[in-house]
Structures are given as structure tokens and as C-alpha cells.
Protein backbone atom coordinates (compact mmCIF):
# COMPACT_ATOMS: atom_id res chain seq x y z
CA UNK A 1 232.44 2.37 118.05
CA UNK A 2 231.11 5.55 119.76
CA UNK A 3 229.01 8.41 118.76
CA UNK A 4 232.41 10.81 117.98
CA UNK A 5 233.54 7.83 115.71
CA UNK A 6 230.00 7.64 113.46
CA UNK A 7 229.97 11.57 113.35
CA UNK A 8 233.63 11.71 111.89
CA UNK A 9 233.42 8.67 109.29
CA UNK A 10 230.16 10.10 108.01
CA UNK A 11 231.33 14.01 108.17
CA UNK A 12 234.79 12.31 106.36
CA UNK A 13 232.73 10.35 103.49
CA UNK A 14 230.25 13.78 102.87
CA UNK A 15 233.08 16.29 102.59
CA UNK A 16 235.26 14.34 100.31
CA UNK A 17 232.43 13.22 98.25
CA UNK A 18 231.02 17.04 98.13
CA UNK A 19 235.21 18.19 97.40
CA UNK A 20 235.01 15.64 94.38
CA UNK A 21 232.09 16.72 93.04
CA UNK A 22 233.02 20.28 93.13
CA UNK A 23 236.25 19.45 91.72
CA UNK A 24 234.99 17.56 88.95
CA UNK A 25 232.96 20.89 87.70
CA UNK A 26 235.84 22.55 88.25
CA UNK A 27 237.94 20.65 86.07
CA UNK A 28 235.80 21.32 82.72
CA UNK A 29 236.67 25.00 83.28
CA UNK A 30 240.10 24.83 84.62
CA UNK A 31 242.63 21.55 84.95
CA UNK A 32 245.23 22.78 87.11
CA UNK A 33 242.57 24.27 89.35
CA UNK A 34 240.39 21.81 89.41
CA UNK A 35 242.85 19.22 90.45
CA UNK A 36 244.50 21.58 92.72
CA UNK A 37 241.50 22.80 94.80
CA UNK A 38 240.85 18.86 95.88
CA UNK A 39 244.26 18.31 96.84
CA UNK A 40 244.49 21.34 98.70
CA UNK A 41 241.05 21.25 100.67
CA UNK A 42 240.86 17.62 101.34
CA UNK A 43 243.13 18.61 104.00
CA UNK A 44 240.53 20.01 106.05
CA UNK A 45 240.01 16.63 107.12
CA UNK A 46 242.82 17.27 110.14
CA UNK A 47 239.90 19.56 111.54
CA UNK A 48 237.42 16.16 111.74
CA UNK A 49 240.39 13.91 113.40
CA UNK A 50 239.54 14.94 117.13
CA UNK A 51 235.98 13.01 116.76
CA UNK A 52 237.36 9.58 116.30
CA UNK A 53 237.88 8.28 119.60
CA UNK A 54 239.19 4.72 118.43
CA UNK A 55 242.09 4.31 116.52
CA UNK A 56 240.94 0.96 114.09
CA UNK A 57 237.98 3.14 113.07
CA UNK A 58 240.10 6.10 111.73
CA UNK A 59 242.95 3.84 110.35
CA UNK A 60 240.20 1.01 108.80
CA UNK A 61 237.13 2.90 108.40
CA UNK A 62 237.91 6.40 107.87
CA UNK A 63 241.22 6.26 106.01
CA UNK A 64 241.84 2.88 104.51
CA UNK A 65 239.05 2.08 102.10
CA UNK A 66 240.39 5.60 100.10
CA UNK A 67 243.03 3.67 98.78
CA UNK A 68 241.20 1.04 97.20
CA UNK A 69 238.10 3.51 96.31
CA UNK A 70 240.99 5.94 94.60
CA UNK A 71 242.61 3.30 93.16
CA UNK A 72 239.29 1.99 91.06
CA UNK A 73 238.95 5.60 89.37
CA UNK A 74 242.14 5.61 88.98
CA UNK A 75 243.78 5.06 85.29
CA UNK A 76 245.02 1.47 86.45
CA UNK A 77 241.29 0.40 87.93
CA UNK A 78 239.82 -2.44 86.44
CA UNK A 79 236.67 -0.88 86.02
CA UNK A 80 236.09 1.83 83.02
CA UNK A 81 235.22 4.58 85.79
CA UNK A 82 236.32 7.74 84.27
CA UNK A 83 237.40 10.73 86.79
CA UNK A 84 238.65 13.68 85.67
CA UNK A 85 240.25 14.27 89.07
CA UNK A 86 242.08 11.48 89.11
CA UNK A 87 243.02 11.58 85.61
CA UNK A 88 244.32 15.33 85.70
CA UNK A 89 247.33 14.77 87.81
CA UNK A 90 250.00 12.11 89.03
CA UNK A 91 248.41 8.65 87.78
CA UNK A 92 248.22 7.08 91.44
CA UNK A 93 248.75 10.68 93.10
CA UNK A 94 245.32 10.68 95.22
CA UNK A 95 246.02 6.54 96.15
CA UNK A 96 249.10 7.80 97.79
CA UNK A 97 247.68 10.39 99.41
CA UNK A 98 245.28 8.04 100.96
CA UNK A 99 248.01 5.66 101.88
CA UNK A 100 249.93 8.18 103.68
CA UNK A 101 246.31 9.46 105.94
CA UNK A 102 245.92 5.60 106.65
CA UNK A 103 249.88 5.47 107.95
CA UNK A 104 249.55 8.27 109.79
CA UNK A 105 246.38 7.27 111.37
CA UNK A 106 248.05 4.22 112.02
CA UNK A 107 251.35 5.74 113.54
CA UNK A 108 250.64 8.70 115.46
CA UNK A 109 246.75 8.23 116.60
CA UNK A 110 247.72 9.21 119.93
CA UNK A 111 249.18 12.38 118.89
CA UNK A 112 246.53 13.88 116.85
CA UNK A 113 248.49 17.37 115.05
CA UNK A 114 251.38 15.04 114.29
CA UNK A 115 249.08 13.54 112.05
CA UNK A 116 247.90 17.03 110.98
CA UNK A 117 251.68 17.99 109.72
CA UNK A 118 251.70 15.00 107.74
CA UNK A 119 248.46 16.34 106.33
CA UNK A 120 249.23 19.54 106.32
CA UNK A 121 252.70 18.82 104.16
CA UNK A 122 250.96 16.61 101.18
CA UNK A 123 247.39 19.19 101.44
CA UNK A 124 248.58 22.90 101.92
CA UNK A 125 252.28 22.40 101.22
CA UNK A 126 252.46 20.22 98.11
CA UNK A 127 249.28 21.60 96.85
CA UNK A 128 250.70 25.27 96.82
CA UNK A 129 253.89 23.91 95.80
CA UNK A 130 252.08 22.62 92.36
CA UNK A 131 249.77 25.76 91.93
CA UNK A 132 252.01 28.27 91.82
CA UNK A 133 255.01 26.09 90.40
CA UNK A 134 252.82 25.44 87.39
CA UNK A 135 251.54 29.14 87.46
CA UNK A 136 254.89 31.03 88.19
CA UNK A 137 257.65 28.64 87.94
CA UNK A 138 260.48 29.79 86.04
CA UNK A 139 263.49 28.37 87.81
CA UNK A 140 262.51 24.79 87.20
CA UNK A 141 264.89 21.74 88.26
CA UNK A 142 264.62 17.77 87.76
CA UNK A 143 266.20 15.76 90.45
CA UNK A 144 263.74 12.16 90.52
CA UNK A 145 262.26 12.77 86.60
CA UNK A 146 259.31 15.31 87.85
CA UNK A 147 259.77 18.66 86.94
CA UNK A 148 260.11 20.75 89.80
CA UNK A 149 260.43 24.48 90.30
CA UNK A 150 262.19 27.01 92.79
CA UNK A 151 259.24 29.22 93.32
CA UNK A 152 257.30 25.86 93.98
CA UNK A 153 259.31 24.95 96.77
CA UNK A 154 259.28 28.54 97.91
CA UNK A 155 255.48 27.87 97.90
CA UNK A 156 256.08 24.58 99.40
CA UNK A 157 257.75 25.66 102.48
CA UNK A 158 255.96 29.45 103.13
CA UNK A 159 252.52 26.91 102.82
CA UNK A 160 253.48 24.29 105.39
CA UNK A 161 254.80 26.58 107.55
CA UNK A 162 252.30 28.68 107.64
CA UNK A 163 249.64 26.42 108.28
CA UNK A 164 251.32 24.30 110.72
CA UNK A 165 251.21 27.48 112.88
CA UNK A 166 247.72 28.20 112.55
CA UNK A 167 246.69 24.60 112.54
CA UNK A 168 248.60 23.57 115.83
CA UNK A 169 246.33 25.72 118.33
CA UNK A 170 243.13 24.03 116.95
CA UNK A 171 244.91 20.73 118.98
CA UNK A 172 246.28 22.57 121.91
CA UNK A 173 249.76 22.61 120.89
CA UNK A 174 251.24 26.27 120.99
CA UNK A 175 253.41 27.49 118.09
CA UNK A 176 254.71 30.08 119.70
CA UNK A 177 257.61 27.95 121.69
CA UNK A 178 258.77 25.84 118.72
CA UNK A 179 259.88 28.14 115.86
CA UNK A 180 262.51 26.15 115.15
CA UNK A 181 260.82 23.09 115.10
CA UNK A 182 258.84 24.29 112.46
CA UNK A 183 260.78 25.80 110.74
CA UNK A 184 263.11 22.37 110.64
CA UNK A 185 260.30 20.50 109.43
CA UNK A 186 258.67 23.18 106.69
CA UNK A 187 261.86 22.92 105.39
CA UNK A 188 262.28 18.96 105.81
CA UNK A 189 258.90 18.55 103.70
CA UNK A 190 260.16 20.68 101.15
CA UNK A 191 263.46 18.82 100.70
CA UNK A 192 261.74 15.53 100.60
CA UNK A 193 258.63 16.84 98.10
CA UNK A 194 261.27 18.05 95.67
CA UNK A 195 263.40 15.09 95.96
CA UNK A 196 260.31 12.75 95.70
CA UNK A 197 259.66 10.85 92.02
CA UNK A 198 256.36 11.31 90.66
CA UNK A 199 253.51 11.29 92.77
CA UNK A 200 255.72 9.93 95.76
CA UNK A 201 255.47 13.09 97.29
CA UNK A 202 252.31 12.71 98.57
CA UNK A 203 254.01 9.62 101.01
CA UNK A 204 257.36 11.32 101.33
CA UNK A 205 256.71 14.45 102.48
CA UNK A 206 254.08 13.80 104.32
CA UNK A 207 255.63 10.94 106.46
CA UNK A 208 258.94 12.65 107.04
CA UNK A 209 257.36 16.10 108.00
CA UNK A 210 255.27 14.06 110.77
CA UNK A 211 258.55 11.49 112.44
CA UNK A 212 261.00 14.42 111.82
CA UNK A 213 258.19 16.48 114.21
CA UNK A 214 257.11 13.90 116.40
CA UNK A 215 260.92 12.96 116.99
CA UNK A 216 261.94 16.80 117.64
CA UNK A 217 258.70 16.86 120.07
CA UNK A 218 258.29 13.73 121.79
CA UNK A 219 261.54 12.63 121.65
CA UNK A 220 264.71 15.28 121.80
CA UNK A 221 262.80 17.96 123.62
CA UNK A 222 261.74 15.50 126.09
């Protein structure tokens, strides 16, 4: 373990624990915000990935134990822990978020912002897609059994897209020669987040935004 791994597991452990708290005061004076503002800045987390220089300590240390530690304030936990985060949203929606960090970690370690679309698709995208869907949405459709909305997926898509361009540069990866690409997979996230059952989306969009990139990348433009 090197010195970049111990900064990034502790910098990982202090913001999320600093997002919860603030989240959890948040959510006594507004749910959807509350709920919202954790899903949305956990995100941020892309921006720490470039200090882990071994791959077992992001996947096991840094991403990993999330799923069990969301899981036990989770409504399904065996313990009586109570968390209003947790609570406010998709039952298991924050243990698939951490599932889908810890598969990404695992898949794409070596290629650091495909992990950051992944992240950037379940953070920014779906996070959007839920704020303004729940704020705005009047066009709503059911495909899975979650209620979905058309100005969500607007959301959705404008969000990831968005991001993914601004985000990119930060790991040396110009935007500017892959519109299409991004476009392709903004558009790929959103097709997969509205077609995703409940709480899924946080694995489906995620994951499919990242392979459909990496392949279009790494793999056809090659």
C-alpha cells in the first residue's frame, strides 16, 4: 500500500461520512433533497480515484466494505440502525450504488474516467434524473414498475452528458474529439436508467454507460 493509496481511502471514508451527515440534516427539512444531494455529490469521489495506485485497495478497501456498511442501515440490516438517507429512497438504492463503484473499480482500474462515466451516470445523471422528475415531471411512463418521467430522462441525459465533458479533462482524456461517443453513451445511460426496475439503476446505468464507452474507446476506435 503506498502513500497515494492511505490519502484516498481516508479522503474517501471523510467525505462520505461528512456527505451523510449533511444529508441527514438535510432530510428533516426536505426528503427529496436530502436524499438527492447525497446521491448526487457522492460522485465527487471520481475526483479522489487518481490517488489509489493499487487496484485491491480501491476495489477491497475503498469501495467494497460500502456495500456491507450500506446494507446494515439499510431497511433489511439486522441491526435497528435507523438512517433517514437510506430510508428516503429505493430500499437497497445506496447498496447498489456501492456495488456498481466496487465493479467498476474492479473492471476498468486501468482506465481511470471509464470508471468516472460509470460514476458519473448513477451520481450526476440518475441523480438529476430523480430531482427534477419528481419536481417537474409531468409526462410520466412505467416500463419495469418505477415510475419514470420524460423530463427526468431529459435530465438524465443533458446531466451525464454534460458532466462527462467537463469531467474527462480532469483525466487527460479530451472531449473535444469524441462527440459522438458521448453523446452514444449519455443516451445509452438514459435508456438503461429508465428501463431499469427499482433501484437497479444505480448498477444498470452505470455499468453499461462505462463497457458501452470503454468498448467505443478502447476497442472500435482502436
Amino acid at each position: 500500500m503506498t502513500t497515494g493509496d492511505i490519502t484516498g481511502l481516508v479522503l474517501v471514508y471523510l467525505y462520505v461520512i461528512l456527505l451523510i451527515i449533511i444529508s441527514e440534516k438535510l432530510l428533516k427539512k426536505h426528503l427529496l433533497l436530502g436524499r438527492k444531494f447525497l446521491h448526487i455529490m457522492v460522485g465527487n469521489i471520481l475526483f479522489i480515484l487518481p490517488l489509489f495506485d493499487t487496484q485491491w485497495v480501491m476495489v477491497l478497501l475503498a469501495a467494497a466494505p460500502f456495500i456491507l456498511l450500506t446494507f446494515l442501515i439499510s431497511p433489511f440490516s439486522p441491526l435497528n440502525v435507523k438512517s433517514g438517507t437510506s430510508y428516503a429512497g429505493h430500499r437497497l438504492g445506496l447498496v447498489y450504488y456501492s456495488i456498481s463503484w466496487t465493479l467498476l473499480a474492479a473492471l476498468f482500474f486501468n482506465r481511470l474516467e471509464v470508471i468516472a462515466v460509470g460514476i458519473i451516470a448513477m451520481s450526476y445523471g440518475d441523480g438529476f434524473a430523480s430531482l427534477i422528475g419528481q419536481r417537474f415531471g409531468r409526462f410520466q411512463y412505467n416500463v419495469t414498475g418505477d415510475l419514470k418521467s420524460i423530463e427526468g430522462s431529459i435530465a438524465m441525459f443533458f446531466a451525464t452528458f454534460v458532466a462527462m465533458v467537463f469531467v474527462l479533462p480532469y483525466f487527460r482524456v479530451s472531449p473535444f474529439n469524441m462527440w459522438l461517443v458521448l453523446l452514444a453513451t449519455a443516451a445509452l445511460a438514459t435508456l438503461a436508467e429508465a428501463l431499469a426496475p427499482k433501484g437497479f439503476d444505480n448498477i444498470s446505468a452505470s455499468l453499461t454507460s462505462a463497457i458501452f464507452y470503454y468498448m467505443m474507446v478502447y476497442v472500435v476506435m482502436l
